[in-house]
Protein backbone atom coordinates (compact mmCIF):
# COMPACT_ATOMS: atom_id res chain seq x y z
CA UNK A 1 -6.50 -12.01 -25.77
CA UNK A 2 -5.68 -9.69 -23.22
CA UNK A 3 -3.74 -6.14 -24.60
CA UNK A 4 -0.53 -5.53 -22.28
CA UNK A 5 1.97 -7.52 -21.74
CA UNK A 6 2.17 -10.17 -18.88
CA UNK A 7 5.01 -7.97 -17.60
CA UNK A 8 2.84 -5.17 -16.99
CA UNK A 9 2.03 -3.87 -13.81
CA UNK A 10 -1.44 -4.22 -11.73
CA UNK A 11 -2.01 -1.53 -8.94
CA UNK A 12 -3.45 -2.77 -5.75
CA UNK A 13 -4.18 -0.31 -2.84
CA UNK A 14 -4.49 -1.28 1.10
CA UNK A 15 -1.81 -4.20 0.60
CA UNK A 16 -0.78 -5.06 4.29
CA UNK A 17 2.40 -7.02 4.53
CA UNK A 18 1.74 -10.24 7.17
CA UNK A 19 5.33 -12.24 6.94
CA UNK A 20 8.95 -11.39 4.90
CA UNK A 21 11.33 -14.11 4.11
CA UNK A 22 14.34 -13.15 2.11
CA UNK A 23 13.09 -13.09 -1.60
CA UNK A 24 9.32 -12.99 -0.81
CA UNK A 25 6.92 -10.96 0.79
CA UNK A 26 3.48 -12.49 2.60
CA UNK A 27 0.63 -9.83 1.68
CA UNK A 28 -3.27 -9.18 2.12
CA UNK A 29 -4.67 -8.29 -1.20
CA UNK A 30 -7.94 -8.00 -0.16
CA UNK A 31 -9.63 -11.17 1.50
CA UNK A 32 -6.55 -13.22 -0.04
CA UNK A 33 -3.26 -14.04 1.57
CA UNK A 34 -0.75 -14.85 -1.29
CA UNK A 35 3.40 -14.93 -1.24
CA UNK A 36 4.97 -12.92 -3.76
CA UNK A 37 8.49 -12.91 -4.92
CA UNK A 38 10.18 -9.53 -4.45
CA UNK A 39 11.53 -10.09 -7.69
CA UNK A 40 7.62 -10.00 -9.55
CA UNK A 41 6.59 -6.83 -7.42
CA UNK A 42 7.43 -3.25 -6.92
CA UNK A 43 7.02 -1.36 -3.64
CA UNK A 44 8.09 0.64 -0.81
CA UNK A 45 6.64 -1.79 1.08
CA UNK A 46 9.34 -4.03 2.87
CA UNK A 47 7.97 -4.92 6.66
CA UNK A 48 5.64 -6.87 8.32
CA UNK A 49 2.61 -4.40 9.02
CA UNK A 50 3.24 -1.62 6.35
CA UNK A 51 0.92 -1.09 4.31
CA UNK A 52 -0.11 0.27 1.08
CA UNK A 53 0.19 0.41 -2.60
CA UNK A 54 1.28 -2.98 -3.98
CA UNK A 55 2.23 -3.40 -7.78
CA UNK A 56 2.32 -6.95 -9.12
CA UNK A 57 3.32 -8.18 -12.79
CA UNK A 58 0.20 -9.36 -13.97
CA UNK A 59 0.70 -12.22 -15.14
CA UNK A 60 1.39 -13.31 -11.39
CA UNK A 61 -1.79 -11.59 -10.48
CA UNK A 62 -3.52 -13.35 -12.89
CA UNK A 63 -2.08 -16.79 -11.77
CA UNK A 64 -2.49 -16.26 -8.05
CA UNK A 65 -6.57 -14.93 -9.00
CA UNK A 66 -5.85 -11.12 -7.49
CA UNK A 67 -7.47 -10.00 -10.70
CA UNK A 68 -10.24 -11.49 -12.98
CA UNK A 69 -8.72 -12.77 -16.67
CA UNK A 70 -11.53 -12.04 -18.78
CA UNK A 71 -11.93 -8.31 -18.30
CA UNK A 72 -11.16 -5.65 -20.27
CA UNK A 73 -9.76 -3.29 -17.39
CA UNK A 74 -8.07 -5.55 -14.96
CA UNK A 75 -10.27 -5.71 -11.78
CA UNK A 76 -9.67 -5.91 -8.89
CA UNK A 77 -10.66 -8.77 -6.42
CA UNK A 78 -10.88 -6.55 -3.45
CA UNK A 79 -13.50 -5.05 -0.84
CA UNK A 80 -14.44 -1.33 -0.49
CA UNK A 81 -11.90 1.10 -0.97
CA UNK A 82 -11.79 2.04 2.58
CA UNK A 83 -12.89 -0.49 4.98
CA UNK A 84 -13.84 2.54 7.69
CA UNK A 85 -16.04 3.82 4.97
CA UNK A 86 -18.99 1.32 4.50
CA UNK A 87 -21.33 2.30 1.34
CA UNK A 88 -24.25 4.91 2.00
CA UNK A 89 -27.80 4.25 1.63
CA UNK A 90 -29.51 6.39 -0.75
CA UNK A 91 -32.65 8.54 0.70
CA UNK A 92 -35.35 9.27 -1.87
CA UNK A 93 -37.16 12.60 -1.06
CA UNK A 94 -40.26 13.86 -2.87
CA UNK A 95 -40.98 15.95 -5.49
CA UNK A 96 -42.48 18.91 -3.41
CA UNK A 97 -39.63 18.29 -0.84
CA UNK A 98 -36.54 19.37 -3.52
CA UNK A 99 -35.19 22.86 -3.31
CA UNK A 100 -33.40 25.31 -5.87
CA UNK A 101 -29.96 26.01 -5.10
CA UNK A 102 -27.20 24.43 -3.17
C-alpha cells in the first residue's frame, strides 16, 4: 500500500508538449508519448514545443507506467537529467599521485 493519496501530485522535469487538443495535452515523459487530460495535470505548459516541468495525479501516472508502483519514492521512468550532459567516467589515480589541498 502506497502512502499518498492517488490525487497526489508526481513531478516530472523535461516534459515536451508534441500535440494539444482541447481537454488534453500530447507529452514526452521521457522515452514515452502518453495523452493526458488537462483536467489530471498541472502546468504552465499549454503549446506544442514548450517544455518543462509536468505534474501528473499519480494515480494517472501510475496507470499510464510514467512511474514504477512498487516503490517507496515514486520513480521516475525517465533518462538522464539532462540529455546534453551524458554521465562521466570515473578516473582512478594512484596512491603516490594524490595531493593535499584543493
Amino acid at each position: 500500500m502506497q502512502a499518498g493519496s492517488p490525487h497526489d501530485l508526481v513531478a516530472f522535469e523535461q516534459v515536451r508538449i508534441l500535440n494539444v487538443a482541447s481537454g488534453a495535452l500530447r507529452c514526452l515523459i521521457g522515452d514515452k508519448r502518453v495523452w493526458l487530460a488537462r483536467e489530471h495535470i498541472k502546468s504552465t505548459l499549454c503549446c506544442r514545443g514548450d517544455r518543462g516541468r509536468l505534474f501528473v495525479r499519480r494515480w494517472v501516472a501510475l496507470d499510464r507506467h510514467l512511474v514504477l508502483p512498487d516503490a517507496a519514492q515514486m520513480v521516475l521512468l525517465s533518462g538522464p537529467p539532462h540529455p546534453a550532459m551524458p554521465p562521466r567516467r570515473l578516473r582512478l589515480v594512484p596512491p603516490g599521485q594524490l595531493t593535499s589541498g584543493a
